[in-house]
Protein backbone atom coordinates (compact mmCIF):
# COMPACT_ATOMS: atom_id res chain seq x y z
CA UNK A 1 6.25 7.37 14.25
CA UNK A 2 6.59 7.53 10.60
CA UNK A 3 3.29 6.89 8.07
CA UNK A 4 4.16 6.83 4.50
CA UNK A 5 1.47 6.12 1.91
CA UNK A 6 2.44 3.74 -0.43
CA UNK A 7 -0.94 3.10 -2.69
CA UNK A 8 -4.13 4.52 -1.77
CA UNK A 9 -6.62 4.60 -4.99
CA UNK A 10 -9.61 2.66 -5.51
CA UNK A 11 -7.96 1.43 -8.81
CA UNK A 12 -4.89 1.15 -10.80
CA UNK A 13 -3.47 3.57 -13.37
CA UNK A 14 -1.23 6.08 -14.41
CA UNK A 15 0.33 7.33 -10.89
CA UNK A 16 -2.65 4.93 -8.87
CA UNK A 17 -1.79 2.11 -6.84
CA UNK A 18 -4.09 0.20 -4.40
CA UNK A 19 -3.68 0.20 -0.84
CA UNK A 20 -0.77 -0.14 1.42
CA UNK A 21 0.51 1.58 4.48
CA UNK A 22 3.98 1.86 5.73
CA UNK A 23 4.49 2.26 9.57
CA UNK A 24 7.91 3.38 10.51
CA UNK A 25 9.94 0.44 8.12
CA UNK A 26 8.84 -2.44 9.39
CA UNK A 27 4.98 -2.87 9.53
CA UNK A 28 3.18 -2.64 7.01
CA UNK A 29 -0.77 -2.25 6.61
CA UNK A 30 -2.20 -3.82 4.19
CA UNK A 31 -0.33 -4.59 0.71
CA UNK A 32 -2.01 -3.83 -2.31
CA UNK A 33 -0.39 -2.55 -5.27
CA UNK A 34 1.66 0.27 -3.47
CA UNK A 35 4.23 -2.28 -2.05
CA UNK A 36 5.59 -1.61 -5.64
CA UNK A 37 7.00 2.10 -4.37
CA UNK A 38 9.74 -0.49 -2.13
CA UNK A 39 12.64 -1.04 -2.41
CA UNK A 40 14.13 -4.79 -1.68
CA UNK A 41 16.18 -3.14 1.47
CA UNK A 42 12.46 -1.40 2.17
CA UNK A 43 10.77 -4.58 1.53
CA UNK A 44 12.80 -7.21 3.88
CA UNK A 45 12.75 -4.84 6.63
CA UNK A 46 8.75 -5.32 6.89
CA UNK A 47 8.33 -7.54 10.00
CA UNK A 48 4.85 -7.24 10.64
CA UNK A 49 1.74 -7.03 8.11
CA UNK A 50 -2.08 -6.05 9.56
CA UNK A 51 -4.29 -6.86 6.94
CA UNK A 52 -7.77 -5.21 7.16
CA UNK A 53 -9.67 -8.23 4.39
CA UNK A 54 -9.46 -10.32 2.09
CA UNK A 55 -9.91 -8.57 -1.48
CA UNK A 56 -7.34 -8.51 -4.03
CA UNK A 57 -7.03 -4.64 -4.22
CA UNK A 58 -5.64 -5.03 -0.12
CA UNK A 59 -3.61 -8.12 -0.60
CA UNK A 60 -1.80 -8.00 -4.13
CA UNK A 61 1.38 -7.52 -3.41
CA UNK A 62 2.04 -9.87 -0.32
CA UNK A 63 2.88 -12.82 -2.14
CA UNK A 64 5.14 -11.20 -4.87
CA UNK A 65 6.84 -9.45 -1.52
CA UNK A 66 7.75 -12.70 0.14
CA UNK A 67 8.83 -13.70 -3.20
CA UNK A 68 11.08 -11.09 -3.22
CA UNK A 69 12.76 -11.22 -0.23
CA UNK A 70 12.90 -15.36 0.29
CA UNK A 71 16.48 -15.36 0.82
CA UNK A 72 17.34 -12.19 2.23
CA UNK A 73 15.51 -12.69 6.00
CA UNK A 74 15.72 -14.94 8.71
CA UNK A 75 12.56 -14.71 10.90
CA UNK A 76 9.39 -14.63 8.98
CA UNK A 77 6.90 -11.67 8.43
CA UNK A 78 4.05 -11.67 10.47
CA UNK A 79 0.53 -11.98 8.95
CA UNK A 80 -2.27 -10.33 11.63
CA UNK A 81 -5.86 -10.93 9.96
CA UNK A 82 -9.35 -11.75 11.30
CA UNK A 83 -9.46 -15.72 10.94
CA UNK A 84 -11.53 -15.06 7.74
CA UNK A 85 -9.48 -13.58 6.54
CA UNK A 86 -6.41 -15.56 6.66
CA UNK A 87 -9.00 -18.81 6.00
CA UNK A 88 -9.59 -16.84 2.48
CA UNK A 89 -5.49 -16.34 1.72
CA UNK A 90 -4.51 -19.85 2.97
CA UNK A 91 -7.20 -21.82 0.71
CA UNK A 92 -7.22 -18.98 -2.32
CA UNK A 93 -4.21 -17.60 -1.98
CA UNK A 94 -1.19 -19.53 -0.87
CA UNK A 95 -2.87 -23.05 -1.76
CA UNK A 96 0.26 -24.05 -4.56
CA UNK A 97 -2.24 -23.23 -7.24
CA UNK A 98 -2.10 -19.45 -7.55
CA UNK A 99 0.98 -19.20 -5.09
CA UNK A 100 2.88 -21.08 -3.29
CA UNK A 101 2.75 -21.48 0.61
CA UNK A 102 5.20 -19.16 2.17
CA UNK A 103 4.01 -20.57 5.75
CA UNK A 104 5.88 -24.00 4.87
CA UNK A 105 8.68 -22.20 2.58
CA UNK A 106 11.62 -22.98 2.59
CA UNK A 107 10.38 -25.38 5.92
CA UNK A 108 7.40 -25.96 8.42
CA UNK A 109 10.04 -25.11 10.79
CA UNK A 110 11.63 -22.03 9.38
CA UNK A 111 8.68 -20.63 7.04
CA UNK A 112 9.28 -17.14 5.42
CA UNK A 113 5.44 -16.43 6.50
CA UNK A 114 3.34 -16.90 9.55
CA UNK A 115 0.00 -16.26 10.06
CA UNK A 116 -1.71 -14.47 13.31
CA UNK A 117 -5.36 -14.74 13.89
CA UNK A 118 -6.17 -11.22 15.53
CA UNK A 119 -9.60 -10.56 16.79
CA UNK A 120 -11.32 -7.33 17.01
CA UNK A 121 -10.88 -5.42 19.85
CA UNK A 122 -7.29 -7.16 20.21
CA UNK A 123 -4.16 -4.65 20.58
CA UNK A 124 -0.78 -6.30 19.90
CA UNK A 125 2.54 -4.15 20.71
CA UNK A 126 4.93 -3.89 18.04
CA UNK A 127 8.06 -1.95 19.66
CA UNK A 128 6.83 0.89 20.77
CA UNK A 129 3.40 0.75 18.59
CA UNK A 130 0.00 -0.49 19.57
CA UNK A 131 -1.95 -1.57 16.72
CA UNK A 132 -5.19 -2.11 17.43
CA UNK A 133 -7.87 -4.08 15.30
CA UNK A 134 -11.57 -2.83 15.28
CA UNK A 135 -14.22 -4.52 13.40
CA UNK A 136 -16.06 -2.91 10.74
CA UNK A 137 -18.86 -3.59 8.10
CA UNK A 138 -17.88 -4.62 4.96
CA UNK A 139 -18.80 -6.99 2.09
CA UNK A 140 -16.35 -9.33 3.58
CA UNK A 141 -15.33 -9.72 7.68
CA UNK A 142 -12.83 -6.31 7.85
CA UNK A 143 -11.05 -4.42 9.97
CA UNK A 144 -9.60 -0.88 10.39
CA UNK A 145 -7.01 -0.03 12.65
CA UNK A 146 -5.60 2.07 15.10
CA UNK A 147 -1.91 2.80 15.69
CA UNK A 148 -0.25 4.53 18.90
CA UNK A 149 3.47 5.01 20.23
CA UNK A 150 2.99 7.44 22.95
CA UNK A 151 2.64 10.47 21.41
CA UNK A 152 1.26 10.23 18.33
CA UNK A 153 -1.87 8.43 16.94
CA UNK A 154 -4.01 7.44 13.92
CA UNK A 155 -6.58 5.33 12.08
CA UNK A 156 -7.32 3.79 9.03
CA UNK A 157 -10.97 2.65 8.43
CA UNK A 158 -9.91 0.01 5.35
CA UNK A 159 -13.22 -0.77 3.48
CA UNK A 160 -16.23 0.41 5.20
CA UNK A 161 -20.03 1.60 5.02
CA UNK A 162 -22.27 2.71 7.95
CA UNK A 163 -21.54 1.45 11.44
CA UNK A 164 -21.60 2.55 15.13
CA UNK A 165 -18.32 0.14 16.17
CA UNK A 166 -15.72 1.88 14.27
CA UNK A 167 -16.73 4.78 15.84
CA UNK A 168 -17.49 3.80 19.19
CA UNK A 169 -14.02 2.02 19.57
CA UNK A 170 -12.35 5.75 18.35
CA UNK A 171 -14.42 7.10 21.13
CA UNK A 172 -12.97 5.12 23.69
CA UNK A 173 -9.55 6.77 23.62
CA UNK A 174 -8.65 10.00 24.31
CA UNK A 175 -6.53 11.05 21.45
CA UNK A 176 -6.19 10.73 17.52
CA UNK A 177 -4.61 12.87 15.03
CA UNK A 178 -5.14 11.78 11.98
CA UNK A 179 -7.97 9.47 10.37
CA UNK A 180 -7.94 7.63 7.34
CA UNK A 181 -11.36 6.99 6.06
CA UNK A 182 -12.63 5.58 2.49
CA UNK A 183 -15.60 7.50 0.66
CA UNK A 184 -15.29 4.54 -2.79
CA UNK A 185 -18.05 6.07 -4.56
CA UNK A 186 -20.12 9.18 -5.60
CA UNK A 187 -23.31 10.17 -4.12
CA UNK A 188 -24.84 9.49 -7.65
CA UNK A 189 -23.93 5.54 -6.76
CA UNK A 190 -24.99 5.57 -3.48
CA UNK A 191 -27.46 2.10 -4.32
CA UNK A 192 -23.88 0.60 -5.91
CA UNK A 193 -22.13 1.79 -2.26
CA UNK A 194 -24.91 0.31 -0.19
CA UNK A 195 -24.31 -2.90 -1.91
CA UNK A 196 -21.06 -3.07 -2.06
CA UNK A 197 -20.57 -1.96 1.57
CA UNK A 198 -18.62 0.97 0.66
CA UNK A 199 -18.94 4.93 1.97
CA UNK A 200 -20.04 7.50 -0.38
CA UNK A 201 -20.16 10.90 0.86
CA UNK A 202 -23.26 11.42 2.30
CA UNK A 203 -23.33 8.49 4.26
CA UNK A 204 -19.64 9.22 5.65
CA UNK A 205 -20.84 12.64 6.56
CA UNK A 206 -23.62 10.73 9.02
CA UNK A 207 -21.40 8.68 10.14
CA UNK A 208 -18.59 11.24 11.18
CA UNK A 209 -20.78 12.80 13.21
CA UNK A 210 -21.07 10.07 15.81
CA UNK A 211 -17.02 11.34 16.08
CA UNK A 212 -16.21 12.96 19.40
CA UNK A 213 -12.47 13.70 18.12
CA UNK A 214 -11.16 16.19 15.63
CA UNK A 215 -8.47 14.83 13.90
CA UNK A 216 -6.64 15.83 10.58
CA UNK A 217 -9.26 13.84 8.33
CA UNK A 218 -7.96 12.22 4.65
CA UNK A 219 -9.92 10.54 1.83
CA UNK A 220 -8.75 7.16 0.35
CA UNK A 221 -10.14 4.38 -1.36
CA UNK A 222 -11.34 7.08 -4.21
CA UNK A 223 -12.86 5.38 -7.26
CA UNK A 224 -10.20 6.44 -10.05
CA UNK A 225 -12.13 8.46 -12.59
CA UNK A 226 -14.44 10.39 -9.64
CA UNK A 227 -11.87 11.69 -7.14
CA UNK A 228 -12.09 14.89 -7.82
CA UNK A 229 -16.27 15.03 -7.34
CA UNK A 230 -16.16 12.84 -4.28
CA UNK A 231 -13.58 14.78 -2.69
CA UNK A 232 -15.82 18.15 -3.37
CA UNK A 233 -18.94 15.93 -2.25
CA UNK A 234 -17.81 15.55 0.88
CA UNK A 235 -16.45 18.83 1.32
CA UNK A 236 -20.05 19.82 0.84
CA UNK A 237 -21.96 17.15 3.45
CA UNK A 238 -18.92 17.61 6.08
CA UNK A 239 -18.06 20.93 7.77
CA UNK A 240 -16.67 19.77 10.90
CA UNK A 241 -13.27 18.76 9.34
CA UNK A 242 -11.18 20.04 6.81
CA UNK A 243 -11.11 17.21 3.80
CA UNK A 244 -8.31 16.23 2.37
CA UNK A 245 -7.36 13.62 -0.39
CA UNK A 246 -4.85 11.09 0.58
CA UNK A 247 -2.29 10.91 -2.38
CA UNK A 248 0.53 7.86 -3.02
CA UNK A 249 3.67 9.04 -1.37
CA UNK A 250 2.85 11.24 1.42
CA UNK A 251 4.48 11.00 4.84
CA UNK A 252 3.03 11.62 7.81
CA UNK A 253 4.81 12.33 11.20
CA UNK A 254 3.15 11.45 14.32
């Protein structure tokens, strides 16, 4: 199993793109501005997309991607969400207004797009991949996820803050190598990361302790501007991993 990062800032800029995660070449989690890196092969060989909520910075790209690749497949992509979550990107999203509805394009019959209400706690099997959906605590209903084939595994916390279920549902399985967490903010915003139901560094650092595992750990979801401090931040709170930043591009073989 192949992971390639695609976008994993906090922002957009120079060399930043927002978050999206290819498994393998065909499912894809989450599609924020990183779907850009794709090519149109890349793009219409996505069959499956996990979506962990409904803010723009996690869903950008999916409607220019179906855009893109209207007339070059013949089953549609797969939308897995909370029901929230696809309630929020069927009246907001694909509503005619801002974009048109992909799950009745080019027919009700033969759509381009269909959604898949997943529920936390749900695994579905994707050839020889289980993704599985956990509930987390967010400003919005969210979800992180966790991806086996067999022999290799890992997780992705999407947008986060302080919880026990994350964790608890990690704990629960006897492997992962490699966990993708978000740490949005600086400890010096810590009131703004409360609010906004994001980690900063201290309060990740509590909350990886309740960890029984010891995977490869990586940063993402960085605020652009204050990567380099909250990397070092939590380099100071955590000692029982080695911290690394998650970076657009990387690959990951699992």
């Amino acid at each position: 199993m192949e992971l390639r990062i695609l976008g994993c800032s906090g922002g957009i800029g120079a060399d930043l793109s927002t978050t999206s995660l290819l498994v393998d070449n065909d499912i894809l989690i989450d599609g924020g501005t990183g779907i850009t890196e794709l090519s149109l092969d890349e793009m219409s060989a996505i069959r499956h997309i996990f979506v962990t909520h409904s803010h723009l910075d996690h869903i950008a790209g999916i409607p220019m991607l179906l855009d893109s690749i209207f007339d070059m497949i013949s089953e549609p992509v797969v939308l897995h969400a909370r029901e929230e979550t696809i309630k929020v990107l069927r009246e907001h999203i694909f509503n005619w207004q801002i974009w048109p509805d992909f799950s009745a394009l080019p027919s009700a019959e033969q759509p381009v797009l269909r959604f898949e209400v997943m529920d936390p706690g749900e695994q579905i099997q994707v050839g020889n991949r289980r993704v599985e959906m956990i509930a987390v605590n967010h400003a919005v209903p969210a979800a992180g996820y966790r991806v086996q084939n067999g022999v290799g595994c890992f997780a992705f916390s999407g947008d986060t803050t302080s919880n026990d279920g994350f964790w608890e549902a990690l704990n629960r399985h006897d492997k992962l190598d490699l966990l993708i967490v978000e740490s949005a903010f600086a400890d010096e915003d810590r009131e703004l990361s409360t609010r906004a139901r994001h980690y900063c560094p201290k309060l990740l650092a509590d909350d990886l302790k309740k960890l029984d595992h010891s995977p490869r750990l990586y940063l993402t979801h960085l605020k652009p501007g204050s990567e380099d401090i909250i990397v070092e931040q939590c380099r100071s709170h955590i000692d029982q991993f080695p911290i690394h930043r998650l970076c657009g591009g990387e690959r990951f073989k699992l």
